[in-house]
Protein backbone atom coordinates (compact mmCIF):
# COMPACT_ATOMS: atom_id res chain seq x y z
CA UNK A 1 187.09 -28.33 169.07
CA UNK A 2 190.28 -26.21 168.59
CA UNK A 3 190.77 -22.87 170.35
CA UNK A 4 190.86 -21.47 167.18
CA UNK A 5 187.07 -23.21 166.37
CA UNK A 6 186.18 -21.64 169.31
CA UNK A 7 187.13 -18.18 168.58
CA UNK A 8 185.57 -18.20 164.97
CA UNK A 9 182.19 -19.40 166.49
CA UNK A 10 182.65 -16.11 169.08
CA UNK A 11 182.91 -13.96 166.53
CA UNK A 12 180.40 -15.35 165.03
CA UNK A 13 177.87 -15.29 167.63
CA UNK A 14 179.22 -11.85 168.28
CA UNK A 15 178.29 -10.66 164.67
CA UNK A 16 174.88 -12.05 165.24
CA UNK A 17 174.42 -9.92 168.72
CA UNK A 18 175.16 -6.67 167.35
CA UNK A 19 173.70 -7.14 163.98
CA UNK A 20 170.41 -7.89 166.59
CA UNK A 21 171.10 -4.48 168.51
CA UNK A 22 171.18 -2.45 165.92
CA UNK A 23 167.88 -3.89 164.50
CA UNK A 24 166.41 -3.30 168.32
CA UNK A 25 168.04 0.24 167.96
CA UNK A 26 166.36 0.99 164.50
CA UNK A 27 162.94 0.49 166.30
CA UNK A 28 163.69 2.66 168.74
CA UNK A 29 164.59 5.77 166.52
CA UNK A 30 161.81 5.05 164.80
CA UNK A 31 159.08 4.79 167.89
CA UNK A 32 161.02 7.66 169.33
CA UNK A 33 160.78 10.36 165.69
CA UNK A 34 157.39 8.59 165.98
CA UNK A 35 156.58 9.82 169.22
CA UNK A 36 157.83 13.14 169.02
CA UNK A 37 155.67 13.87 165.95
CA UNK A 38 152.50 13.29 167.78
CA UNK A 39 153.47 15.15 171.05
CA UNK A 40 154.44 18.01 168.34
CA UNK A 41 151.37 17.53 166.41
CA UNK A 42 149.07 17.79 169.95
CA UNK A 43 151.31 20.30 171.42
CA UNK A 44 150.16 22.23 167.94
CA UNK A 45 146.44 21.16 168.56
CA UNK A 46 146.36 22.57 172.08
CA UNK A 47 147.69 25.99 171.31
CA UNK A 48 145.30 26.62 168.28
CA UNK A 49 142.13 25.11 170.65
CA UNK A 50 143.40 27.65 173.19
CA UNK A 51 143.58 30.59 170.80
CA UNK A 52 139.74 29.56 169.67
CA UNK A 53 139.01 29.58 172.75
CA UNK A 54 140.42 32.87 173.65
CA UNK A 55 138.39 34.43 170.39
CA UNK A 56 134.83 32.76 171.66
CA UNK A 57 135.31 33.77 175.31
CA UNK A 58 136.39 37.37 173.62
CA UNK A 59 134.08 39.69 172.16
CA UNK A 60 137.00 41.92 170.57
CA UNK A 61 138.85 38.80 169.30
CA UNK A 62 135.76 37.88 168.00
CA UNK A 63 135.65 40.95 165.92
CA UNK A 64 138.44 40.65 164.69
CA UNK A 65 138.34 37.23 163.66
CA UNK A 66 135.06 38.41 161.70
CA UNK A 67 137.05 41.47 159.95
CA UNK A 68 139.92 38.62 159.10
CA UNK A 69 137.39 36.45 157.33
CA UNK A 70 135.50 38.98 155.06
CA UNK A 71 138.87 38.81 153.00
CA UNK A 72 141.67 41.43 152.56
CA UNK A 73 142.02 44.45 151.17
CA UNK A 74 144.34 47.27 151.27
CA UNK A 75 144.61 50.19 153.31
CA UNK A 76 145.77 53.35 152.29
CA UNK A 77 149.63 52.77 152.54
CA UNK A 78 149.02 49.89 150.97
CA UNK A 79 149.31 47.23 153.49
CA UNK A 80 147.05 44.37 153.59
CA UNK A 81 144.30 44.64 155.76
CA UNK A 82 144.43 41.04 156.81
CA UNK A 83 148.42 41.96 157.76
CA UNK A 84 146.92 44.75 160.03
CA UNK A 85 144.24 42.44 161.25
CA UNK A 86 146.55 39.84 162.09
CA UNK A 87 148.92 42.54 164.57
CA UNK A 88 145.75 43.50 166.14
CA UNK A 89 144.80 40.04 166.98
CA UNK A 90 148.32 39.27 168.14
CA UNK A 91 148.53 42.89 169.98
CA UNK A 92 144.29 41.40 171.55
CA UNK A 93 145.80 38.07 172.84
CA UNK A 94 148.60 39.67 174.35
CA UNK A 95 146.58 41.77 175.94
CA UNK A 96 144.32 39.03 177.21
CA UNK A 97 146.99 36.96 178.25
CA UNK A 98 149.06 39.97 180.36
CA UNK A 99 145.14 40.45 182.24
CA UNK A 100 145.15 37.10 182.96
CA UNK A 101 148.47 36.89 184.79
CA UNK A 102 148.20 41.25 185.88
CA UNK A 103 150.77 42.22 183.37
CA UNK A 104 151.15 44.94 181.34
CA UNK A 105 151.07 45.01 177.15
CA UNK A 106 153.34 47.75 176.30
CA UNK A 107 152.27 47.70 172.52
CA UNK A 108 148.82 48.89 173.31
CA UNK A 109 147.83 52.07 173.62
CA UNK A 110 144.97 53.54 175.22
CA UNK A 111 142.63 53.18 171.90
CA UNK A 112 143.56 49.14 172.09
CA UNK A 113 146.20 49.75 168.64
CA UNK A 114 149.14 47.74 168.64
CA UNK A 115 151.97 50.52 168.68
């Protein structure tokens, strides 16, 4: 065998290796998007469970969660109740959450109204 021979058949063999790592690579990218969409789709899981959780351990959450359901009208101005609703409950967990770790929720006022 020539030198020249030789050199072909490295290339060749060469072509071979990287045509093999990008096939490895492929899998990886794909495990990997893979991977991420599950920890996403748990990490999503977990913080709804935990906000259920915060409404049955809550009887004001609770509440409000009831008002939410029964549909949504309009107040006065105009704005959807469920909109209102939905500030309230945000304005609630906040509330719960800064009592949990001795914080303080600005947004509430005395009367427990987001401001």
């Amino acid at each position: 065998m020539s030198i020249m021979e030789l050199g072909a058949l490295g290339e060749f063999i060469g072509s071979i290796l990287v045509l093999g790592t990008l096939v490895y690579l492929a899998v990886q990218v794909r495990q990997g998007i893979a991977h991420s969409r599950f920890t996403t789709t748990h990490a999503i899981a977990g913080a709804g469970h935990a906000a259920w959780l915060a409404v049955a351990q809550s009887p004001e959450l609770a509440a409000v969660m009831a008002k939410l359901e029964t549909g949504g009208t309009t107040c006065r101005a105009g704005i959807s109740t469920g909109l209102v609703l939905c500030d309230h409950l945000d304005a609630l967990l906040h509330k719960r959450a800064n009592r949990n770790t001795g914080g303080f929720d600005r947004r509430i006022d005395s009367s427990g109204v987001p401001g």
